[in-house]
Structure formats: structure tokens, C-alpha cells
C-alpha atoms as a PDB file:
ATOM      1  CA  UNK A   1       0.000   0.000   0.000  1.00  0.00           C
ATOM      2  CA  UNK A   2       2.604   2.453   0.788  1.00  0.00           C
ATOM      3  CA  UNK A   3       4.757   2.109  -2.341  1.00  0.00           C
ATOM      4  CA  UNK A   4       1.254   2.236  -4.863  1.00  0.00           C
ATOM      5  CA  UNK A   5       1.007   5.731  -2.721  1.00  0.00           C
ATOM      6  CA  UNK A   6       4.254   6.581  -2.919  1.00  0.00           C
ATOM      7  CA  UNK A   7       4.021   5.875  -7.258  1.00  0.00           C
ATOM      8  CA  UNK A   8       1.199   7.885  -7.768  1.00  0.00           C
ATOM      9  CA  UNK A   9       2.705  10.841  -5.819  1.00  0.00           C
ATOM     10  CA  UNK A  10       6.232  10.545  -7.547  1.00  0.00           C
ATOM     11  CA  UNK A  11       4.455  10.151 -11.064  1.00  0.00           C
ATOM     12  CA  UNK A  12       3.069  13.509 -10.438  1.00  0.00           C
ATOM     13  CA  UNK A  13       5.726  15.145  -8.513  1.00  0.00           C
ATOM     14  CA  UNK A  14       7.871  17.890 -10.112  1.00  0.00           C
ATOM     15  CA  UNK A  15       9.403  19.423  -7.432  1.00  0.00           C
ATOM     16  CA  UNK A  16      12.105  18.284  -5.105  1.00  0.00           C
ATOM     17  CA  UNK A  17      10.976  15.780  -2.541  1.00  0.00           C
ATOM     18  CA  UNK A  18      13.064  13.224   0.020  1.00  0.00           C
ATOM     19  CA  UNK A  19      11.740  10.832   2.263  1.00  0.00           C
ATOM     20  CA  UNK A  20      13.375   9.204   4.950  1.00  0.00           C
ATOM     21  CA  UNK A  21      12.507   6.715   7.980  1.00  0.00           C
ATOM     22  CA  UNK A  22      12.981   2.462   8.757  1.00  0.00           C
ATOM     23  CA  UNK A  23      12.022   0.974   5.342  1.00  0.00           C
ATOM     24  CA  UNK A  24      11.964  -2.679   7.016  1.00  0.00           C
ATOM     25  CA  UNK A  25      13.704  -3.602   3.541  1.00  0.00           C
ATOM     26  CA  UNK A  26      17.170  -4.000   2.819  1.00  0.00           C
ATOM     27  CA  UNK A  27      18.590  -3.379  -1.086  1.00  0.00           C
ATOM     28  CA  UNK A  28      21.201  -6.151  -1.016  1.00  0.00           C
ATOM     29  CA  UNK A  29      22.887  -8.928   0.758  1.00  0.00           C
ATOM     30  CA  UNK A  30      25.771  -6.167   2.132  1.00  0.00           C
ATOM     31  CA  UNK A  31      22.972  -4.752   4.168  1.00  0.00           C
ATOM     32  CA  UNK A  32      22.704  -7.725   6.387  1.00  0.00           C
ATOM     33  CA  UNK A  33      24.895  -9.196   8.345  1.00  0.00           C
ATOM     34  CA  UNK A  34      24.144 -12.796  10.752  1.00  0.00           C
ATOM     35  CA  UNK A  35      20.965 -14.670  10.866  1.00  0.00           C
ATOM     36  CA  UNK A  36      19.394 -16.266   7.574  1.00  0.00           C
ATOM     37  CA  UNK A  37      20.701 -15.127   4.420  1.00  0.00           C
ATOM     38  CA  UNK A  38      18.970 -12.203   3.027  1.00  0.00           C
ATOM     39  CA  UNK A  39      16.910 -13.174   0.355  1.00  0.00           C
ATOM     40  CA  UNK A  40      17.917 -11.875  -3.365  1.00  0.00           C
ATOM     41  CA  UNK A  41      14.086 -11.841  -4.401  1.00  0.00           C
ATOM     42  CA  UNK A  42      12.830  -9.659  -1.409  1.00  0.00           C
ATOM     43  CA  UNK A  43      16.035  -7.545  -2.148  1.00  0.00           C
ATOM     44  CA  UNK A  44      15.135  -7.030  -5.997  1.00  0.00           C
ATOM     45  CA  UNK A  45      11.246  -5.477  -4.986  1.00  0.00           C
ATOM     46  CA  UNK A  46      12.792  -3.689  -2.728  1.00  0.00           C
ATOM     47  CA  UNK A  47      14.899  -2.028  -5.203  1.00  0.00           C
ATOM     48  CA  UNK A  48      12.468  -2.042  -7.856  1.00  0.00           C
ATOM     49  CA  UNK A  49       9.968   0.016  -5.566  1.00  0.00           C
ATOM     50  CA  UNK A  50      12.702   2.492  -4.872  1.00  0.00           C
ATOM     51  CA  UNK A  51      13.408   2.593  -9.321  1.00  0.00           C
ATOM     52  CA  UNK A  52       9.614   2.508 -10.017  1.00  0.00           C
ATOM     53  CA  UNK A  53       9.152   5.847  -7.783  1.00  0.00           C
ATOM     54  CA  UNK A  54      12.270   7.101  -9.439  1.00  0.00           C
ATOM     55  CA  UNK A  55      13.978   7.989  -6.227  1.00  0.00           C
ATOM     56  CA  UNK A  56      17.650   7.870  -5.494  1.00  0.00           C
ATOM     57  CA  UNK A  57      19.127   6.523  -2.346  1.00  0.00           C
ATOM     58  CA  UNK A  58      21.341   9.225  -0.796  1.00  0.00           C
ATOM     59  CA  UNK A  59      23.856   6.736   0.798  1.00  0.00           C
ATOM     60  CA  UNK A  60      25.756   7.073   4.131  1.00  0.00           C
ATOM     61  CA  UNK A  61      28.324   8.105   6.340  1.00  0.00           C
ATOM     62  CA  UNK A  62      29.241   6.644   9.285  1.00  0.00           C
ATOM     63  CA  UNK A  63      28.065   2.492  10.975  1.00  0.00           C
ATOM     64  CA  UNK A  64      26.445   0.744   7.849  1.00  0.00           C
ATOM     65  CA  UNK A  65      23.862  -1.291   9.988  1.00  0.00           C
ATOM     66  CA  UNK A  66      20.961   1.789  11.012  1.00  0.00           C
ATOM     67  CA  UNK A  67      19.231  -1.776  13.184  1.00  0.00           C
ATOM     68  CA  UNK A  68      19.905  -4.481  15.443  1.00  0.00           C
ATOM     69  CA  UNK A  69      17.977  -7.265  16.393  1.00  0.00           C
ATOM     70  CA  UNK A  70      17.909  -9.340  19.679  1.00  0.00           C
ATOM     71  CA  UNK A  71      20.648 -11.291  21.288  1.00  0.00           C
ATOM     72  CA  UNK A  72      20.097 -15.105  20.429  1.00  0.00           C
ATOM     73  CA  UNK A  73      21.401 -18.082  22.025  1.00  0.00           C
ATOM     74  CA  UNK A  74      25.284 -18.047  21.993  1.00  0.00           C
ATOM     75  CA  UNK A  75      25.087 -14.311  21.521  1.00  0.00           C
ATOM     76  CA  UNK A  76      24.528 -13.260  17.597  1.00  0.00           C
ATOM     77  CA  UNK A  77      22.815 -10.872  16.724  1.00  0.00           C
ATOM     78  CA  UNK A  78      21.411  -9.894  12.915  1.00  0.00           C
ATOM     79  CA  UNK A  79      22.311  -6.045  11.715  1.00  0.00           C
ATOM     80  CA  UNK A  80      20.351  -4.243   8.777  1.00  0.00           C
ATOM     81  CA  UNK A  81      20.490  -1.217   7.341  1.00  0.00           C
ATOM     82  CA  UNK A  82      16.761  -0.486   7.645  1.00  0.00           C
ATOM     83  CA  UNK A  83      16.769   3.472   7.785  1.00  0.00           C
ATOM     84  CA  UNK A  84      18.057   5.378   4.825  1.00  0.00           C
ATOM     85  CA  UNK A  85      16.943   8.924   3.101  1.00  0.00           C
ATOM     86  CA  UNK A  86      15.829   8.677  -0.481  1.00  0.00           C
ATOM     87  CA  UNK A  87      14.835  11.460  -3.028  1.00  0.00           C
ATOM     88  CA  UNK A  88      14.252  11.953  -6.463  1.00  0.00           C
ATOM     89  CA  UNK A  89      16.537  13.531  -8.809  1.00  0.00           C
ATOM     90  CA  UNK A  90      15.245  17.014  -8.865  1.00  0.00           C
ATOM     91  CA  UNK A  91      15.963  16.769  -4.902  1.00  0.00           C
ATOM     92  CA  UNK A  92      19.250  15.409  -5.383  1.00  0.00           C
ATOM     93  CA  UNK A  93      20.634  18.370  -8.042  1.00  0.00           C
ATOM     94  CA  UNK A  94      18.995  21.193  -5.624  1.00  0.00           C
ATOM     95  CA  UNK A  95      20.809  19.611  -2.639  1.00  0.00           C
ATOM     96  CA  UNK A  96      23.706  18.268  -4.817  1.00  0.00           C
ATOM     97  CA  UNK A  97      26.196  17.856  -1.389  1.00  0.00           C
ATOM     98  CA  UNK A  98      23.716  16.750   1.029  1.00  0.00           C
ATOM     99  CA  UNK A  99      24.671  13.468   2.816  1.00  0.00           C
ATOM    100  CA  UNK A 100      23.044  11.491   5.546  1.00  0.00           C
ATOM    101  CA  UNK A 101      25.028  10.264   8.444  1.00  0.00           C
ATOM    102  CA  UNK A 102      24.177   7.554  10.877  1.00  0.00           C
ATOM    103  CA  UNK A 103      24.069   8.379  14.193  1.00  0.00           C
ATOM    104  CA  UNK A 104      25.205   6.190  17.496  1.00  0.00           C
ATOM    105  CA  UNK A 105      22.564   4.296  18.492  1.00  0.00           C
ATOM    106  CA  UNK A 106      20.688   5.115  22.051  1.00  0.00           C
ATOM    107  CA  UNK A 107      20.140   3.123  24.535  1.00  0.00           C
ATOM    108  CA  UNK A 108      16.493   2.815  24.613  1.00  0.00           C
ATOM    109  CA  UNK A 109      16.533   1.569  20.289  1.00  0.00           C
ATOM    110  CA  UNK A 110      17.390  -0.834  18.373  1.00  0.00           C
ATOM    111  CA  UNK A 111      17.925   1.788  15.793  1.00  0.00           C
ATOM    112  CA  UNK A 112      20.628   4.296  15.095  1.00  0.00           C
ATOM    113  CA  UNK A 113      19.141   7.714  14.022  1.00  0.00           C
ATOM    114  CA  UNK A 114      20.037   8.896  10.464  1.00  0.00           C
ATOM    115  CA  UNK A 115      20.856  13.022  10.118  1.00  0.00           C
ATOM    116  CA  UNK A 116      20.289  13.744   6.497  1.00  0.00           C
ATOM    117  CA  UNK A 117      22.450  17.083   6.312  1.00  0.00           C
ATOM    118  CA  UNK A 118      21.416  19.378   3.269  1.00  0.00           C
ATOM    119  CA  UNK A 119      24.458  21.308   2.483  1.00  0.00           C
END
């Protein structure tokens, strides 16, 4: 549901717009590290949501993984990069140096914030 509203709003966007937040969707295997292997297919719509909307992720600087998961037995734990900032290309040559960083996590998450800086 949120990526058909997401289409209909980029088909008719002309202006700069960016979006950012916990996708619960990684891109690609790199984005995921312990647990199950992340699954290619789930990866793919992922990243053909992202192309459909024609929106551009805007990276990162700083700990890869924006999420981690519980302790399991024996002490593993599974890291994703869940957050990330996305925009479309309009966005992205208006704001041509912005950047997002990730944050250190608090104490009270399981995510690490993401600071998209503009400049």
C-alpha cells in the first residue's frame, strides 16, 4: 500500500521531494549481516519500488547497519540497514552535497538515528 502511494505521488511530482525513515527492507545482501541469508528476491522489490518511484538513495556516512535485532542463544545478533533517506533527482541536483550520516545508536533503540544534512 505504501509504495502504490508513494508511485502515484512521484508520477506527479515535479518538485524536489526526500523521504526518509525504517524501510523494514534492505537493497542487497551487504545490508545484512548474521541470521538467515537475506533473500535476493525480497532484495530485488525492494529495489524495484525504490526505481519505479524514481527515487535515489542518498547513501551514508558513518556504521552501515541503522538496526539491530535481539541477542540469540550463543550471543549473535542480525544487523540491517533499515533506515536510509531517499529522493528523487530534482531533490538530489537542488541539494547536490547533502549526505546522511548515521548516528550512534541510544540506549532505549534498536535503531541508530540517520541526520540527512542538506548542504
Amino acid at each position: 500500500m505504501l509504495w502504490h502511494e508513494l508511485k502515484l505521488y512521484a508520477d506527479q511530482m515535479r518538485e524536489p521531494w526526500m523521504l526518509a525513515g525504517d524501510f523494514n527492507d534492505i537493497a542487497c545482501s551487504a545490508e545484512k549481516k548474521g541470521g538467515v541469508a537475506a533473500s535476493a528476491r525480497k532484495c530485488n522489490i525492494f529495489v524495484e519500488r525504490i526505481n519505479s518511484c524514481h527515487l535515489l538513495d542518498l547513501g551514508y556516512v558513518g556504521t552501515k547497519f541503522t538496526w539491530r535485532g535481539p541477542l540469540y542463544h550463543g550471543g549473535g545478533r542480525i544487523f540491517e540497514r533499515l533506515d536510509r533517506a531517499l529522493c528523487n533527482d530534482v531533490w538530489r541536483l537542488e541539494f547536490s552535497k547533502a549526505f546522511v550520516r548515521t548516528l550512534p545508536r541510544l540506549e532505549f533503540s534498536d535503531h541508530h538515528p540517520i541526520l540527512i544534512y542538506p548542504f
